[in-house]
Protein backbone atom coordinates (compact mmCIF):
# COMPACT_ATOMS: atom_id res chain seq x y z
CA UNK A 1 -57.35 -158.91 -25.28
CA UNK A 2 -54.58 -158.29 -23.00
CA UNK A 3 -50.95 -159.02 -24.35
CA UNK A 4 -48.03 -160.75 -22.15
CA UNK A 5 -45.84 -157.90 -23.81
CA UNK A 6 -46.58 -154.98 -26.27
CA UNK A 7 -45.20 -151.82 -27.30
CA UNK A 8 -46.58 -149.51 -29.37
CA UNK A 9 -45.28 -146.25 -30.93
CA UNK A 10 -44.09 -143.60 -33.29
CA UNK A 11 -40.06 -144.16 -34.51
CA UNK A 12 -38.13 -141.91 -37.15
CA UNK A 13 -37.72 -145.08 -39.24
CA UNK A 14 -41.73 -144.59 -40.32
CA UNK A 15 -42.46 -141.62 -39.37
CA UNK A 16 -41.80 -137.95 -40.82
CA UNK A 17 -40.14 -135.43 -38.38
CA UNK A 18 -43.16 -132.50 -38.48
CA UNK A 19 -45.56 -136.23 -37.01
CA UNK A 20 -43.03 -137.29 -35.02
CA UNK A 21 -42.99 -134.27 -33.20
CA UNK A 22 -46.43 -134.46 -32.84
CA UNK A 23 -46.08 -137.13 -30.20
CA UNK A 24 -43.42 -136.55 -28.15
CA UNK A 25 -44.52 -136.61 -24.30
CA UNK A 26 -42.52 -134.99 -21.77
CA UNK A 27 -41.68 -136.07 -18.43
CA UNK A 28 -45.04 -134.05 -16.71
CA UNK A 29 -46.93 -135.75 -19.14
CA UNK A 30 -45.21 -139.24 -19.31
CA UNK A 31 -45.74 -139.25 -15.23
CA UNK A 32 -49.49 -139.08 -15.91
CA UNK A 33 -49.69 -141.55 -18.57
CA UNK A 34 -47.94 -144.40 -17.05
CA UNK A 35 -50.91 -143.31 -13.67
CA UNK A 36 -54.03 -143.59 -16.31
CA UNK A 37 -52.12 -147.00 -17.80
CA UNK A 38 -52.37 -148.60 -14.08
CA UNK A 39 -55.59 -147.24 -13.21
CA UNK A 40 -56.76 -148.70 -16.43
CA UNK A 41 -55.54 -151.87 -15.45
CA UNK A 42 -52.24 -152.46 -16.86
CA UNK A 43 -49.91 -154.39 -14.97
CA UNK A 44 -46.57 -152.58 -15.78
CA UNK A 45 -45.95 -150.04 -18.38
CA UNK A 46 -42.47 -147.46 -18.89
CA UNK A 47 -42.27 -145.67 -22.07
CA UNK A 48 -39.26 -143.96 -24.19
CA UNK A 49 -39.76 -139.99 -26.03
CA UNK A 50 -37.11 -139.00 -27.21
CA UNK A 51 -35.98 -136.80 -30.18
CA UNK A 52 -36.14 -140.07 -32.79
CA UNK A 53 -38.99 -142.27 -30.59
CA UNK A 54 -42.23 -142.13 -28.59
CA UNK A 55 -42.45 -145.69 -27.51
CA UNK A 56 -44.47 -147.51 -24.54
CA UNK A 57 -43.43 -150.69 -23.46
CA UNK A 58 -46.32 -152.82 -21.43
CA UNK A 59 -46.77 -155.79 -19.67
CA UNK A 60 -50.20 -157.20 -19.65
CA UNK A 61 -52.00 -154.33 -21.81
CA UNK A 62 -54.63 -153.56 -24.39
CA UNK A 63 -53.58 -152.03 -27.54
CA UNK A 64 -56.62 -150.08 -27.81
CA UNK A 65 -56.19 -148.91 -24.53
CA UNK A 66 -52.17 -148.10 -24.87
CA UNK A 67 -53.22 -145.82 -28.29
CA UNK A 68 -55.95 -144.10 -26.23
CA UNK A 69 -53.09 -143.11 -23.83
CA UNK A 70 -50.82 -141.88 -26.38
CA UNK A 71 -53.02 -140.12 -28.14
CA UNK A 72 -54.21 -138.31 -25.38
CA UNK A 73 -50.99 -136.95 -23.79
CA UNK A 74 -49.44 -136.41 -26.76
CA UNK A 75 -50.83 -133.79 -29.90
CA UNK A 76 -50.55 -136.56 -32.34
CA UNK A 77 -54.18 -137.62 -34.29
CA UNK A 78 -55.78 -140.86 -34.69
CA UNK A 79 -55.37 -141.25 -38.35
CA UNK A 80 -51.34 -140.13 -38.07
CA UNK A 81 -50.86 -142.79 -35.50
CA UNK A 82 -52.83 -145.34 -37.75
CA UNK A 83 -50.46 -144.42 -40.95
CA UNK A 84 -47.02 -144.33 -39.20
CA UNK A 85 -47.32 -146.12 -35.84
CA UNK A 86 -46.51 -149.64 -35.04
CA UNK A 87 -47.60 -152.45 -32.76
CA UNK A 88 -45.19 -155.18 -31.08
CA UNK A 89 -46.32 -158.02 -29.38
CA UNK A 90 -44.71 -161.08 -27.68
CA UNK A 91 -41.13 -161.97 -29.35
CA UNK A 92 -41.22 -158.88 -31.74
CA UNK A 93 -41.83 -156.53 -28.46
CA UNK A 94 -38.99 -158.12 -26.40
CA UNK A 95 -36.19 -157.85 -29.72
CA UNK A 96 -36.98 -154.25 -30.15
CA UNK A 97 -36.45 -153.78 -26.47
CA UNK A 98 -33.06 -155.08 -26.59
CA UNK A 99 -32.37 -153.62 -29.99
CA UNK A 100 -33.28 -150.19 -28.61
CA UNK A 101 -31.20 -150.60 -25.89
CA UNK A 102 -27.97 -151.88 -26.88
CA UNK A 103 -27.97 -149.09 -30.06
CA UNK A 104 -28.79 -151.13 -32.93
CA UNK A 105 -32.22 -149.38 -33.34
CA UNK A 106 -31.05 -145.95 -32.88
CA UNK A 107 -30.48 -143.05 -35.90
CA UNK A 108 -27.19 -142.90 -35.60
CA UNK A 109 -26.05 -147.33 -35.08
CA UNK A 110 -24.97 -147.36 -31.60
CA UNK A 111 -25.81 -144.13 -30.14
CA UNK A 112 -25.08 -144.02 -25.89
CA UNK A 113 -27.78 -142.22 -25.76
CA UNK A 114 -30.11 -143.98 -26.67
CA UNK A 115 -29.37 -146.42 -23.68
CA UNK A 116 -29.26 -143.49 -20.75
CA UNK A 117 -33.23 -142.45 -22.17
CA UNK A 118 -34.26 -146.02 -21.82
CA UNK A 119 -32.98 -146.13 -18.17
CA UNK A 120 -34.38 -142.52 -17.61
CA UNK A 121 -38.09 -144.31 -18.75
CA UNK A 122 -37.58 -147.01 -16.07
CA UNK A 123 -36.35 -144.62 -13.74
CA UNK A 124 -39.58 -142.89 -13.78
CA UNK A 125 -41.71 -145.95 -13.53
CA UNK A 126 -39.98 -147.65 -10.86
CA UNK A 127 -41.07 -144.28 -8.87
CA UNK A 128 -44.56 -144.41 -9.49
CA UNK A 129 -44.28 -148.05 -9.01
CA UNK A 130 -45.46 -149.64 -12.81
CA UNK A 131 -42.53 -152.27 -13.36
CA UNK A 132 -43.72 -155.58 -11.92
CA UNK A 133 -41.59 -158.43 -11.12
CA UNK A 134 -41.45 -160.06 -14.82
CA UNK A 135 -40.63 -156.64 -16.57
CA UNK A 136 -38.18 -156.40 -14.27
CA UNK A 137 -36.77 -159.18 -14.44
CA UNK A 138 -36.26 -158.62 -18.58
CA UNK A 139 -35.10 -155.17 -18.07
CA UNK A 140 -32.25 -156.76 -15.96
CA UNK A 141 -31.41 -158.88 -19.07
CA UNK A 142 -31.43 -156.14 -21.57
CA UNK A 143 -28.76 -153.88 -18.90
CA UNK A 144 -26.69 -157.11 -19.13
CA UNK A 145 -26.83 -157.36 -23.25
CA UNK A 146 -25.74 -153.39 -23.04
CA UNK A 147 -23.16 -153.79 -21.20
CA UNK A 148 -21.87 -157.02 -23.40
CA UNK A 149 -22.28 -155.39 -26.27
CA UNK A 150 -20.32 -152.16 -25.51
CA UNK A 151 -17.59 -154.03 -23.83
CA UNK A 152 -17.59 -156.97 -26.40
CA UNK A 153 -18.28 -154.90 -29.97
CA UNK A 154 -17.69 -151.79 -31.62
CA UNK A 155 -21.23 -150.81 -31.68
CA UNK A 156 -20.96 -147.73 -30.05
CA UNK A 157 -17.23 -147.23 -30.76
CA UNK A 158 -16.46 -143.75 -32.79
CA UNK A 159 -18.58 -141.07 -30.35
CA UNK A 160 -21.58 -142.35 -32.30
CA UNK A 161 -24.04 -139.85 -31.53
CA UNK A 162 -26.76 -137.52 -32.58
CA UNK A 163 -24.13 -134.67 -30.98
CA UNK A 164 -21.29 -136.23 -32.82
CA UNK A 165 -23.24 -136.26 -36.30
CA UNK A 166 -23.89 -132.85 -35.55
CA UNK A 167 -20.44 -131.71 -35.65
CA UNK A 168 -19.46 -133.91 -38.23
CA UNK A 169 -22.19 -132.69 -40.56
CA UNK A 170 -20.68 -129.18 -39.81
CA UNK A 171 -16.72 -130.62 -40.23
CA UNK A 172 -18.16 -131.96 -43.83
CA UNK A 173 -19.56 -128.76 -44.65
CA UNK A 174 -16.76 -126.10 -43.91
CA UNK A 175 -13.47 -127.56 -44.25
CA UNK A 176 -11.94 -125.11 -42.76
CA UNK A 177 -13.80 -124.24 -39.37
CA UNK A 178 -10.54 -122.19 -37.79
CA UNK A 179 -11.99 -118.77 -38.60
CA UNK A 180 -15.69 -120.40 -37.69
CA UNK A 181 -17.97 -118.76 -34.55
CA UNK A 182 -20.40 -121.44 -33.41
CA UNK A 183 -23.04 -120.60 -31.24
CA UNK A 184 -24.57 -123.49 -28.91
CA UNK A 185 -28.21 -122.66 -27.60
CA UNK A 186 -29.68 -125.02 -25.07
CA UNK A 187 -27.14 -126.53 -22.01
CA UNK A 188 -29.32 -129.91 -21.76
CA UNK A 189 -28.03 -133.90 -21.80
CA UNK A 190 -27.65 -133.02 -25.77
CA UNK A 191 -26.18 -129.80 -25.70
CA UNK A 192 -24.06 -130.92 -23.20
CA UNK A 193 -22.63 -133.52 -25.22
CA UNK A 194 -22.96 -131.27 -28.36
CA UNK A 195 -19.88 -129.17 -26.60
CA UNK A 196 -18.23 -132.37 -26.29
CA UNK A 197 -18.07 -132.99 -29.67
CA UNK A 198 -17.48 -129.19 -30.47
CA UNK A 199 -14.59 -128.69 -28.23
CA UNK A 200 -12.57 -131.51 -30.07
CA UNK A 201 -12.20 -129.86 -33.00
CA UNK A 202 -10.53 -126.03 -33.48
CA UNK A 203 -13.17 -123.21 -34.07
CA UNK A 204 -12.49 -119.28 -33.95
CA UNK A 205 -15.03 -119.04 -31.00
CA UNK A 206 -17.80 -121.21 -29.12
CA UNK A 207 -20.39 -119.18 -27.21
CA UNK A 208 -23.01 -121.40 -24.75
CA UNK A 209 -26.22 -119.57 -23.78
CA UNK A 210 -28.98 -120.91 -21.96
CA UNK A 211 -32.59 -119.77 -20.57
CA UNK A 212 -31.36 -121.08 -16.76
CA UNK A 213 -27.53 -119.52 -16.78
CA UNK A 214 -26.01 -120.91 -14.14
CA UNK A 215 -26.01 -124.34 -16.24
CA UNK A 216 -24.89 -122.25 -19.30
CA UNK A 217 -22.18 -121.56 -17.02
CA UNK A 218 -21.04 -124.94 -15.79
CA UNK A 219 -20.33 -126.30 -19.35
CA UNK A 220 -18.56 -123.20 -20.49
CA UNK A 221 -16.31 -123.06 -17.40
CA UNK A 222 -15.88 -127.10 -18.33
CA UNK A 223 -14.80 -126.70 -21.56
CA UNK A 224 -13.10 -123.68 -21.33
CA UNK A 225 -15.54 -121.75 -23.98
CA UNK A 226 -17.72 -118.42 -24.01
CA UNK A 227 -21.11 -117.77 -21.88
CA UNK A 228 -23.43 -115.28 -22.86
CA UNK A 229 -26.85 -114.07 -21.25
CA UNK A 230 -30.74 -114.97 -22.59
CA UNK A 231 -30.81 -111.71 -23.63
CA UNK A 232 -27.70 -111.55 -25.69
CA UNK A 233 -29.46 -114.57 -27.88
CA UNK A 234 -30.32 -112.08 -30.65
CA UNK A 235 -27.31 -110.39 -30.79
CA UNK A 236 -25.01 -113.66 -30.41
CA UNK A 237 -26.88 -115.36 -33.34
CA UNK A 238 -26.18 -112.70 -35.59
CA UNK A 239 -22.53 -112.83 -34.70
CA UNK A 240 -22.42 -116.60 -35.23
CA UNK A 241 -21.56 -118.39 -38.40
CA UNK A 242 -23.14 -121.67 -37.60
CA UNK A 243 -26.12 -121.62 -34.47
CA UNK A 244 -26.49 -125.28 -33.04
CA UNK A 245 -29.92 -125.26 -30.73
CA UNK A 246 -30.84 -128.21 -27.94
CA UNK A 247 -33.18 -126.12 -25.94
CA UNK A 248 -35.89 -129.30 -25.79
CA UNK A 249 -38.72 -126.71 -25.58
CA UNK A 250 -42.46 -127.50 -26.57
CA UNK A 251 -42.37 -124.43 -28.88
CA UNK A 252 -39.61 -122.70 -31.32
CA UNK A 253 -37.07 -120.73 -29.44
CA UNK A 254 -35.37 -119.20 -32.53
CA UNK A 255 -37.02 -117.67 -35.53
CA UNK A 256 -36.32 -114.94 -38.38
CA UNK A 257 -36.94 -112.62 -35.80
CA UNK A 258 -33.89 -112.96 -34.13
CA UNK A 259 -31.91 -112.53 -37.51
CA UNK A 260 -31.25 -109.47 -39.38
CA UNK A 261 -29.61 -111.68 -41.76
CA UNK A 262 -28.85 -114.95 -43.42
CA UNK A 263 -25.72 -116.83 -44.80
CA UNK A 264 -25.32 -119.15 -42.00
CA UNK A 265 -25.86 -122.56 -40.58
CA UNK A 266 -28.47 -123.51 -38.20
CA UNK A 267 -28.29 -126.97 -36.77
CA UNK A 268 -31.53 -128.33 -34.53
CA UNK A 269 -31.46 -131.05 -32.68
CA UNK A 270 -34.66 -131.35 -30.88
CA UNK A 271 -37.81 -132.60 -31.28
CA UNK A 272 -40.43 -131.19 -31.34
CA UNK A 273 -38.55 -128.86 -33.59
CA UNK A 274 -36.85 -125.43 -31.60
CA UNK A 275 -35.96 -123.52 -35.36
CA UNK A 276 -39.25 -122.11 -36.46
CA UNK A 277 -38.80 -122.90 -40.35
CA UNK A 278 -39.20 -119.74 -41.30
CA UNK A 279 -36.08 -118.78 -41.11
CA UNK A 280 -35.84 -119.81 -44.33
CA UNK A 281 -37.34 -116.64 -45.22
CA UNK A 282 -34.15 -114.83 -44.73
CA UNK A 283 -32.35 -116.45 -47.48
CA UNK A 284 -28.88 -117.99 -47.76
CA UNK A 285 -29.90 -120.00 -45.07
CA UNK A 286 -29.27 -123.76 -44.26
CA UNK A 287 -31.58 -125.59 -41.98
CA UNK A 288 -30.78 -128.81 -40.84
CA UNK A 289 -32.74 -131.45 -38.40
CA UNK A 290 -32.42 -134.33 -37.40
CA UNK A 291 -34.05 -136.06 -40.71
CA UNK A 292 -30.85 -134.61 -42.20
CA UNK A 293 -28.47 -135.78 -39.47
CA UNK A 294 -29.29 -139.07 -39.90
CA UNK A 295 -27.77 -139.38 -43.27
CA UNK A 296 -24.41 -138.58 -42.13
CA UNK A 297 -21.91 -141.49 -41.61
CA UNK A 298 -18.22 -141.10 -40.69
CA UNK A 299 -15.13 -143.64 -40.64
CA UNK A 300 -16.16 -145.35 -37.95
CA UNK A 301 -19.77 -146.50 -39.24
CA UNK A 302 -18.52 -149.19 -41.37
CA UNK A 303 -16.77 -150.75 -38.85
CA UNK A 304 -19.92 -150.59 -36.07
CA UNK A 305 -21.95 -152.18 -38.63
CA UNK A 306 -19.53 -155.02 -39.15
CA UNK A 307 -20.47 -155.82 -35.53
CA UNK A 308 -24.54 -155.83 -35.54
CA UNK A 309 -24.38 -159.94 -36.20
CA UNK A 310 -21.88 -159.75 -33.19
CA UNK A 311 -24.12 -157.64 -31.11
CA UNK A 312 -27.36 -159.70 -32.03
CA UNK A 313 -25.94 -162.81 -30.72
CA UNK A 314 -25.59 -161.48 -27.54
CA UNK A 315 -29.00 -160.45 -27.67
CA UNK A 316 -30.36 -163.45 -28.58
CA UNK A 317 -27.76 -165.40 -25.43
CA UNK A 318 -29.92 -162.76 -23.25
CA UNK A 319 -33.12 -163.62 -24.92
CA UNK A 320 -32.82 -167.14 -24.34
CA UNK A 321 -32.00 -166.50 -20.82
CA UNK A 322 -35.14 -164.67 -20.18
CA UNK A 323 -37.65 -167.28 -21.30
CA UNK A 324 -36.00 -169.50 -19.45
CA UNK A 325 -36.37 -167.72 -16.47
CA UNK A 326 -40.03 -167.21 -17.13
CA UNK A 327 -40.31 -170.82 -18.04
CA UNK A 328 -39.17 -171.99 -14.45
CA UNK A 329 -41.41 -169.51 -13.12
CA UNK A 330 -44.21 -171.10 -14.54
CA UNK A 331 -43.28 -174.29 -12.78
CA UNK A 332 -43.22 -172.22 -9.50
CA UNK A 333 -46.82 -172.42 -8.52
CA UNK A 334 -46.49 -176.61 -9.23
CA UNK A 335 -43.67 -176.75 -7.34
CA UNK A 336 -45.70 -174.99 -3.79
CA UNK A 337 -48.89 -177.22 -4.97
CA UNK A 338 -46.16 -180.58 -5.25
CA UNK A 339 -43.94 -179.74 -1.61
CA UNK A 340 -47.53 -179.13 -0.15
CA UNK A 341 -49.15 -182.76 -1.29
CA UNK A 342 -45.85 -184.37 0.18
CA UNK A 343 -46.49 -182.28 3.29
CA UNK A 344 -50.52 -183.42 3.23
CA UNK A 345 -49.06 -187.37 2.95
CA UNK A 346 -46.91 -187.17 5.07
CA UNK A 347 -49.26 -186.04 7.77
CA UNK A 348 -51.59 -188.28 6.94
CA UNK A 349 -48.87 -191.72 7.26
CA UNK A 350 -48.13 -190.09 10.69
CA UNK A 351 -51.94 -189.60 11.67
CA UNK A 352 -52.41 -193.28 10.45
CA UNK A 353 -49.67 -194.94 12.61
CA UNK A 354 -49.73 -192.23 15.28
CA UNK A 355 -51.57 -195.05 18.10
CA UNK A 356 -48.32 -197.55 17.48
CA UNK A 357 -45.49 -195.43 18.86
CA UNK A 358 -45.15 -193.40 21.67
CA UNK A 359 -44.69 -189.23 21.38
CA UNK A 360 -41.03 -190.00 22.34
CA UNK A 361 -40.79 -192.71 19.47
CA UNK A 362 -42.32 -189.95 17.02
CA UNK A 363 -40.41 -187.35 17.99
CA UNK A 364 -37.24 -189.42 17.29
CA UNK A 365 -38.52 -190.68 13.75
CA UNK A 366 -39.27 -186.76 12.82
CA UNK A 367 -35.97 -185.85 11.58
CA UNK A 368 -35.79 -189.19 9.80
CA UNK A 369 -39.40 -188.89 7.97
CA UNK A 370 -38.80 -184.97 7.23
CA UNK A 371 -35.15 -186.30 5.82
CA UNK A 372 -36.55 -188.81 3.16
CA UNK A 373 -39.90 -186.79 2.25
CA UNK A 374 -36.98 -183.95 1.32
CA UNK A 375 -35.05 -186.24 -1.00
CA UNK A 376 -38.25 -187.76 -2.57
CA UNK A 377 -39.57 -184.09 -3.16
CA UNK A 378 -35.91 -182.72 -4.44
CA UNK A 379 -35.76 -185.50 -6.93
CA UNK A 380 -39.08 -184.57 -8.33
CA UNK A 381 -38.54 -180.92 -8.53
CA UNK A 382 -34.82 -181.60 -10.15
CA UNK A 383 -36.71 -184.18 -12.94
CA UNK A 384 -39.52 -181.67 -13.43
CA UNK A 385 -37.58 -178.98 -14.12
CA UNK A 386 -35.18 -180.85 -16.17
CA UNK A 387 -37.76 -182.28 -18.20
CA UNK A 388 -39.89 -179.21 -18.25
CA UNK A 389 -37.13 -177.48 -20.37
CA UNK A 390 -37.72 -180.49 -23.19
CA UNK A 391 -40.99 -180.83 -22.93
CA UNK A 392 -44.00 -178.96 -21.60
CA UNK A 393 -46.45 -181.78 -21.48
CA UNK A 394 -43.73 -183.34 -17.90
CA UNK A 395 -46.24 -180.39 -16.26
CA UNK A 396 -49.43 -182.23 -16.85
CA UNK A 397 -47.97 -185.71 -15.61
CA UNK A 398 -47.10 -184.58 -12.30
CA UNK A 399 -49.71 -182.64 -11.88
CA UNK A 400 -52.26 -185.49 -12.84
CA UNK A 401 -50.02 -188.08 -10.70
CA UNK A 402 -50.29 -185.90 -7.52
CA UNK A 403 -54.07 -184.63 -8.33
CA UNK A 404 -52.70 -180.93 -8.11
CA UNK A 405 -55.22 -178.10 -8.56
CA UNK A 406 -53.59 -175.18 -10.38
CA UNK A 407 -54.92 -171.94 -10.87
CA UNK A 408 -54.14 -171.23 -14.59
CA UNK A 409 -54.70 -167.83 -13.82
């Protein structure tokens, strides 16, 4: 059966960090999907992966088909996707859209992140050409609820971020962070905005290294902090006291082989996982991901939370907005059908009389015919769509009155 709208996915609500990274699709990958989902006959189709969420959004999908396609870009199994994934359809699809979008179903409550990795999902699609007219149409509702709800609530007030837990989780941990050498691996969207948060606070020294390092260079000369070469990595881990990475690699970048020693913090913030867990072996160690990260909450949390009832009745304003838009356009193919019976009858009058007035005569009484046909057809648009909005069943009477032939399909 093919659904109006359906997502399906993996989330770090129900799902445990070594499966979630199990099914996170990259862009290559992502780009091929969304191809098979058309081919397949899917109408339009985006999807989110990011470090908390593999998600695909469809319009007019089959479920079976949709888990096929996730399970066969992504190194995820059948029976992990049958314990921890989920399926939305209709109304539940649409609300988690919006939710995910405006930060209420995000790790950290009203992450901007979350937001820029939905848009970089449509993005993609609207290149290879999946988003129809009707998902576009609700994507341009769920921009406008984002941008209500960050000018309108508190949501995302407080640098609410993965990036800013990060750094708070380290603030929390070493009170004192003045005598503190931090080393950031990784120069990506997160570890950019990792350095953000890092450069607020004072820190003995912050050293940025990168596999590509002219970006490695571009933050450091932005935030006025330290650059160091690939091939330093070993070296500059062992010098650091706490080693944040944000590489967003398929595979570990750091193990125990690049330590000679323990007593320090490591901080990973990608997914799939970039700290092989055997650093552990070391000792005096303390590994932290993004499971962990979650659980942090600053000042600022109570006072986004206060806000979600705020933030959901915006969604719902932009909810309500969208089916009515895709009521009216359910009246649209009536409306063609209705302007072209008027059309037929008034042919037909003219045909009728045609022998009992000159060409002259009719070509004077055109503008007066076309003129009252117009007002007679305006009026019964206006009343069907006013009615239409109270009652369904209007459809049926006008289309029974003027022996329309719609296509249901």
């Amino acid at each position: 059966m093919r659904h109006y709208f359906i997502s399906i996915g993996v989330n770090h609500w129900h799902t445990p960090l070594e499966v979630l990274e199990k099914f996170r699709i990259n862009k290559e990958k992502s780009e091929s999907l969304i191809k098979e989902a058309l081919d397949g006959g899917v109408k339009s189709v985006f999807m989110v992966s990011t470090c908390n969420r593999t998600q695909i959004f469809a319009h007019g999908a089959e479920i079976a088909i949709l888990n096929d396609l996730l399970l066969k870009f992504s190194k995820g199994s059948f029976i992990e996707l049958m314990d921890y994934g989920f399926v939305l359809e209709g109304e539940k699809a649409i609300t988690n859209l919006f939710e995910i979008s405006t930060g209420i179903d995000s790790m950290i409550l009203g992450d901007i992140q979350v937001f820029s990795q939905v848009k970089v999902g449509v993005d993609q699609a609207k290149k290879i050409g999946s988003i129809d007219a009707v998902m576009d149409r609700l994507l341009q509702f769920v921009y406008q609820a984002n941008k209500e709800v960050q000018s309108c609530t508190n949501i995302s007030k407080g640098a609410a971020s993965v990036a800013h837990a990060a750094v708070l989780f380290v603030r929390n941990k070493h009170k004192n962070l003045r005598d503190k050498n931090i080393l950031l691996f990784g120069a990506g969207e997160m570890g950019k905005r990792t350095l953000e948060n890092i450069t607020r606070h004072t820190f003995s020294k912050v050293t940025v290294i990168n596999r590509t390092n002219s970006k490695a260079n571009e933050i450091a000369k932005k935030h006025l902090v330290n650059v160091a070469l690939i091939e330093e990595l070993e070296e500059c881990v062992n010098e650091a006291d706490i080693v944040i990475v944000a590489t967003g690699s398929e595979t570990y970048t750091l193990d125990k082989d690049h330590m000679t020693r323990g007593g320090k913090m490591l901080i990973d913030l990608s997914v799939p996982r970039n700290i092989n867990p055997n650093v552990r072996d070391l000792g005096m160690v303390d590994l932290v991901d993004i499971e962990k990260l979650s659980e942090v909450a600053d000042e600022t949390l109570s006072k986004r939370k206060e806000d979600i009832p705020k933030a959901n009745r915006i969604i719902d304003k932009y909810k309500v907005e969208y089916k009515d838009w895709m009521k009216m356009r359910n009246l649209g193919p009536t409306i063609m059908e209705l302007n072209q019976a008027f059309e037929s009858i008034k042919v037909d009058e003219i045909s009728k009389y045609r022998s009992r007035y000159t060409e002259d005569e009719l070509q004077k009484l055109q503008p007066l015919i076309d003129s009252i046909l117009k007002r007679i057809s305006s009026k019964n648009i206006e009343f069907l769509r006013k009615r239409y909005r109270e009652n369904e069943d209007v459809l049926t009477v006008i289309q029974e009155m003027y022996s329309l032939e719609i296509d249901a399909h």
